[in-house]
Every structure is written in structure tokens, then in C-alpha cells.
C-alpha atoms as a PDB file:
ATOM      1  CA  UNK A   1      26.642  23.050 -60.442  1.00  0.00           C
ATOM      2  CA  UNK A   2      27.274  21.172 -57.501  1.00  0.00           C
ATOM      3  CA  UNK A   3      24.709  18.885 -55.193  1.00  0.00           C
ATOM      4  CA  UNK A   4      24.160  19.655 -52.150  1.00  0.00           C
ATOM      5  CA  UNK A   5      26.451  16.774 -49.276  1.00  0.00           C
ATOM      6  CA  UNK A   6      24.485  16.156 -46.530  1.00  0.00           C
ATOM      7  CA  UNK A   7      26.361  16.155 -43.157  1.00  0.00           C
ATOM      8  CA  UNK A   8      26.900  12.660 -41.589  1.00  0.00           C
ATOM      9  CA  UNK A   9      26.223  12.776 -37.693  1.00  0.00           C
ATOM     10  CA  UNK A  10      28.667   9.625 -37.384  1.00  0.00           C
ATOM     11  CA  UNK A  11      31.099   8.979 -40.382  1.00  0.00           C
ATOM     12  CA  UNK A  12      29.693   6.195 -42.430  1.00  0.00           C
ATOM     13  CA  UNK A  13      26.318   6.596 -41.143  1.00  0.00           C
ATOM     14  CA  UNK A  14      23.330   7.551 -43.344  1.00  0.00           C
ATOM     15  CA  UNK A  15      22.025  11.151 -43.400  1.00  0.00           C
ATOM     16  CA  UNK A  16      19.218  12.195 -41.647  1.00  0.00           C
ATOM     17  CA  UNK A  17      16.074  13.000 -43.613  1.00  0.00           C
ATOM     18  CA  UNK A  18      15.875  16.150 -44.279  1.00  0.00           C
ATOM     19  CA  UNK A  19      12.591  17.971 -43.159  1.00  0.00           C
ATOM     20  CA  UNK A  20      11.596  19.414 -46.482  1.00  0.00           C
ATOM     21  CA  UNK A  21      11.552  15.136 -47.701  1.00  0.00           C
ATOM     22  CA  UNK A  22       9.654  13.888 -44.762  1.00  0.00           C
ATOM     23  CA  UNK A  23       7.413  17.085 -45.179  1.00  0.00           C
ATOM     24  CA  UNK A  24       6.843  16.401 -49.080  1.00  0.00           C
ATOM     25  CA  UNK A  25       6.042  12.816 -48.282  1.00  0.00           C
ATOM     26  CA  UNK A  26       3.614  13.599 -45.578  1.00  0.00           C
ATOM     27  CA  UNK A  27       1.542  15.696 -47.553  1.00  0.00           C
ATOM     28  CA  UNK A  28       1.767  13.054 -50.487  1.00  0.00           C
ATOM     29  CA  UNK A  29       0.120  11.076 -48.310  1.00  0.00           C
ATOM     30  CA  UNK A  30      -2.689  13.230 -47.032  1.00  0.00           C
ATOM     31  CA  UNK A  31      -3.309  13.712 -50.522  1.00  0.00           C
ATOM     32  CA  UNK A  32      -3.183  10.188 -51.824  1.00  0.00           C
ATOM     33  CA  UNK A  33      -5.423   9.130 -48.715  1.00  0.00           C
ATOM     34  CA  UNK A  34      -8.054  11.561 -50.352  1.00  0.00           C
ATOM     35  CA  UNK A  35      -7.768  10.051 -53.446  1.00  0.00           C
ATOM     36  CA  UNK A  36      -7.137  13.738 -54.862  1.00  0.00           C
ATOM     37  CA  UNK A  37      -5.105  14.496 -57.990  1.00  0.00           C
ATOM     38  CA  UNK A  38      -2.296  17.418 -57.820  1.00  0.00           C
ATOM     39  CA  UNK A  39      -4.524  19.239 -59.623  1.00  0.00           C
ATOM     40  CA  UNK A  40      -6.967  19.249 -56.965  1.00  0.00           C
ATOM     41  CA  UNK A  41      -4.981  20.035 -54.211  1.00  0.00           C
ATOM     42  CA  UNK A  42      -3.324  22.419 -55.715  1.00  0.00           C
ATOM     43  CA  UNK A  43      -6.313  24.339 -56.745  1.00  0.00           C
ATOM     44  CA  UNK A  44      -7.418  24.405 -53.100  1.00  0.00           C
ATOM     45  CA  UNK A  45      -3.709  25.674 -51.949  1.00  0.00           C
ATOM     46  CA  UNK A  46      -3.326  28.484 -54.482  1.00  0.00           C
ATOM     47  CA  UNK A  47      -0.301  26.851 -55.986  1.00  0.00           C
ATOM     48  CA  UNK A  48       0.102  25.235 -59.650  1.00  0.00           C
ATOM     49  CA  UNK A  49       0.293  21.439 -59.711  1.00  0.00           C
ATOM     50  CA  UNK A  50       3.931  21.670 -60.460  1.00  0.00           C
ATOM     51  CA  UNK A  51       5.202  23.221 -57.667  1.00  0.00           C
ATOM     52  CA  UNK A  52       2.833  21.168 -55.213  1.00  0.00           C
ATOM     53  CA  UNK A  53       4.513  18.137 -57.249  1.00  0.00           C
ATOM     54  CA  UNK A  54       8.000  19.197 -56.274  1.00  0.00           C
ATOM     55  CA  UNK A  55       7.517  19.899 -52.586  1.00  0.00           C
ATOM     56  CA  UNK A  56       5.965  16.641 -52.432  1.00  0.00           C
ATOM     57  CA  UNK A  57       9.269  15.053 -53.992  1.00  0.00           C
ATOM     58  CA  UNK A  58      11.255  17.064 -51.416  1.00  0.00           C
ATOM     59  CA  UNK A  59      13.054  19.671 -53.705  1.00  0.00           C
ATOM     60  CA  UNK A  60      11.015  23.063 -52.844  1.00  0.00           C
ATOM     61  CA  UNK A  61      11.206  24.370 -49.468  1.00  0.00           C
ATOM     62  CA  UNK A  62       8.065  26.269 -48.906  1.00  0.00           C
ATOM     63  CA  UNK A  63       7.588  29.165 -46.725  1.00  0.00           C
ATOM     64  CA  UNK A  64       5.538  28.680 -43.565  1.00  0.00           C
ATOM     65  CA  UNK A  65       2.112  30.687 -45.830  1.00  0.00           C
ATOM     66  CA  UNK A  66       2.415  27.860 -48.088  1.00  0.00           C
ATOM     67  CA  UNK A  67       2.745  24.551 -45.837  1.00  0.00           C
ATOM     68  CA  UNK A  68      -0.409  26.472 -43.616  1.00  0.00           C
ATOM     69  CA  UNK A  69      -2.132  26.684 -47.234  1.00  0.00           C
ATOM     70  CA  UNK A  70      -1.571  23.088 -48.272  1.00  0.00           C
ATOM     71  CA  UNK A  71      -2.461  21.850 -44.756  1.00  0.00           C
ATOM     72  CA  UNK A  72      -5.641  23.994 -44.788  1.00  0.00           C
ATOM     73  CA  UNK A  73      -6.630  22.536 -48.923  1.00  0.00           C
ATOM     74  CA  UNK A  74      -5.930  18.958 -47.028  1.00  0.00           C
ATOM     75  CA  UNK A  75      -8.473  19.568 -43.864  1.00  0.00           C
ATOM     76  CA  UNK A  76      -5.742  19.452 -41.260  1.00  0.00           C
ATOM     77  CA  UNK A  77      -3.758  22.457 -39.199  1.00  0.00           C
ATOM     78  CA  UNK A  78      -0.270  23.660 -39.387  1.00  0.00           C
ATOM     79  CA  UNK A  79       0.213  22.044 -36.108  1.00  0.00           C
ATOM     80  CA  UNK A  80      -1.031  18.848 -36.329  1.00  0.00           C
ATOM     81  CA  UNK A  81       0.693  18.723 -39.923  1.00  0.00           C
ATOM     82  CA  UNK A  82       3.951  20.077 -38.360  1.00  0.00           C
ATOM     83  CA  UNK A  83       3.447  17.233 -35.408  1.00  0.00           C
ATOM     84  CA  UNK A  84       2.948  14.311 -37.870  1.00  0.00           C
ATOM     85  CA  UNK A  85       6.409  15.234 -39.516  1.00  0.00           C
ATOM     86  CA  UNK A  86       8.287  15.593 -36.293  1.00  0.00           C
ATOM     87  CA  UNK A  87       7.133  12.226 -35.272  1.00  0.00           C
ATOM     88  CA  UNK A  88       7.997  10.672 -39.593  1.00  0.00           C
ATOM     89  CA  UNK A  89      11.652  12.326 -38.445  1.00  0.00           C
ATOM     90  CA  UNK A  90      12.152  11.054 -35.501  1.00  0.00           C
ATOM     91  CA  UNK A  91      10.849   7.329 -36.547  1.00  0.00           C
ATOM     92  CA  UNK A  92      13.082   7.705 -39.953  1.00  0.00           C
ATOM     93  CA  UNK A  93      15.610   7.944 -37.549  1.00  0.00           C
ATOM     94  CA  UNK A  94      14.821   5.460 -35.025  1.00  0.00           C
ATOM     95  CA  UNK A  95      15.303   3.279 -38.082  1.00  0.00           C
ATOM     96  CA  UNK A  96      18.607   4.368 -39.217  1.00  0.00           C
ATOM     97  CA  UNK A  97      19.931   3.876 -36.123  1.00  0.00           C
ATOM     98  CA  UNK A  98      18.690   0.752 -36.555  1.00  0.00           C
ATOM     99  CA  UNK A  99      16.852   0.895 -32.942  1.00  0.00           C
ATOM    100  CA  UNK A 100      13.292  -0.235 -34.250  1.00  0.00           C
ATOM    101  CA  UNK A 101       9.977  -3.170 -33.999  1.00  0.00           C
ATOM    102  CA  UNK A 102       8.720  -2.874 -37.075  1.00  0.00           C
ATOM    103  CA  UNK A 103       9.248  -1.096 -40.301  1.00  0.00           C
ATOM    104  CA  UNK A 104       6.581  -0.799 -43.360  1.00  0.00           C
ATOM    105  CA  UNK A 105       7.100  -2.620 -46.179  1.00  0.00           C
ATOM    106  CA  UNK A 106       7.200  -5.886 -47.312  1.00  0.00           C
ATOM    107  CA  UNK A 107      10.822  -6.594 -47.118  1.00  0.00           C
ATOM    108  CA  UNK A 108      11.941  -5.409 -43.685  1.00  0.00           C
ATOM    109  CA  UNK A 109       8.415  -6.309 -41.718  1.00  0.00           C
ATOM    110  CA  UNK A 110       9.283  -8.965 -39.277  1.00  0.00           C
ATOM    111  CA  UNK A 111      12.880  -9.288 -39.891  1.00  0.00           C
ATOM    112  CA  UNK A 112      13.982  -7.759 -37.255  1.00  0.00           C
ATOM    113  CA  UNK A 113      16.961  -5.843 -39.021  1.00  0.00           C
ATOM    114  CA  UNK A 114      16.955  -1.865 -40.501  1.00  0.00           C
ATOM    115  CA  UNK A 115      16.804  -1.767 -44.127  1.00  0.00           C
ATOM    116  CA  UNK A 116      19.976  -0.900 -45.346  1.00  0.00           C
ATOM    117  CA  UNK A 117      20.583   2.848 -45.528  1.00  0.00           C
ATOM    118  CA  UNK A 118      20.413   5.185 -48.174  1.00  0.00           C
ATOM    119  CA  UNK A 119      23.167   5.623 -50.434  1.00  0.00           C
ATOM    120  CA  UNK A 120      24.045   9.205 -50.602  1.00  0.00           C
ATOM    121  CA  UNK A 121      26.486  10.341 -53.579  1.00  0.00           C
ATOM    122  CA  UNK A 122      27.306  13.904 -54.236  1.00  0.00           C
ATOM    123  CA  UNK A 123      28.518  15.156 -58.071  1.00  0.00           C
ATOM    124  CA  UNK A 124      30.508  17.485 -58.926  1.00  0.00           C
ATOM    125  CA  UNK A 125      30.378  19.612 -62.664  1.00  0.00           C
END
């Protein structure tokens, strides 16, 4: 089985995120925020803890039923949910491009300079 390449806008550029990621993490963080456990959320959702775990790490893509589920179990709409992740992409790639003011995290706040970008590598079986 092969991974999956991502397609590089620029050659040697990083890849953008892709929305299933910046979704995952955005409801991580709605969760986290609440101090809830997967469990929890999950419960609320419909969904096992499992399979909220993975679409929080960005490997399940989950139908449009299921991010309106999660979004109701977290107290916030599809749209505004669907908003907050549109603006995560567009400022994860604000700082890939390297056109930013201020990044979180210790190491790149105030520096001035992108972090450097991801390191993508693809496998082959």
C-alpha cells in the first residue's frame, strides 16, 4: 500500500493542509477547551470514541451528518464550525508562505521568521 503525495502548489514548497487536518484539529480544540474526554463527546455525537479520535488526528473524512453532529455535541453550528476552519486554512497558509506577524508557539513568537515547513515523505510497499 502506498501513501497518499500531496500536490506541491510551487515545487519545493510545503503542502497545504489538508481540510480534513485543520478540521480534526479544530474540533480537538473545541473539545479540549471543554475539558471533555473522547468519550464524552463522542457520546453526544453518536460516534464511538475511536472514530471521533481519528478525525481529530486528520485520517477520517466524515460526511457532512457527522461534522453537523460533532459541531452540534460541541454547542456550535456547522457554519460557524465550517468558518473557523476556513479561516485555520487560510492562516496555515499565510504561514507557509511565510507572509505572517505572529505565529503560536514558543519558538517562532516574535522571531519574525515561518517555522520551517513540514517535511512531507511518501512510501512506497
Amino acid at each position: 500500500m502506498a501513501e497518499i503525495s500531496r500536490i506541491y502548489s510551487r515545487w519545493g514548497q510545503a503542502p497545504e493542509p489538508l481540510w480534513r487536518e485543520a478540521l480534526g484539529g479544530r474540533l480537538r480544540m473545541l473539545r479540549t477547551d471543554r475539558d471533555e474526554t473522547l468519550a464524552e463527546t463522542a457520546e453526544r455525537a453518536g460516534i464511538s470514541p475511536q472514530y471521533l479520535s481519528e478525525i481529530e488526528r486528520g485520517r477520517k473524512e466524515p460526511s457532512s451528518e457527522m461534522i453537523a453532529a460533532l459541531a452540534g455535541a460541541l454547542d456550535s453550528t456547522l457554519a460557524d464550525l465550517a468558518l473557523a476552519v476556513a479561516e485555520d486554512l487560510r492562516r496555515l497558509a499565510r504561514v507557509s508562505a511565510g507572509t505572517f506577524t505572529r505565529v503560536a508557539g514558543p519558538q517562532a513568537i516574535g522571531t519574525g521568521r515561518a517555522p520551517a515547513p513540514p517535511v512531507a515523505l511518501a512510501m512506497a510497499a
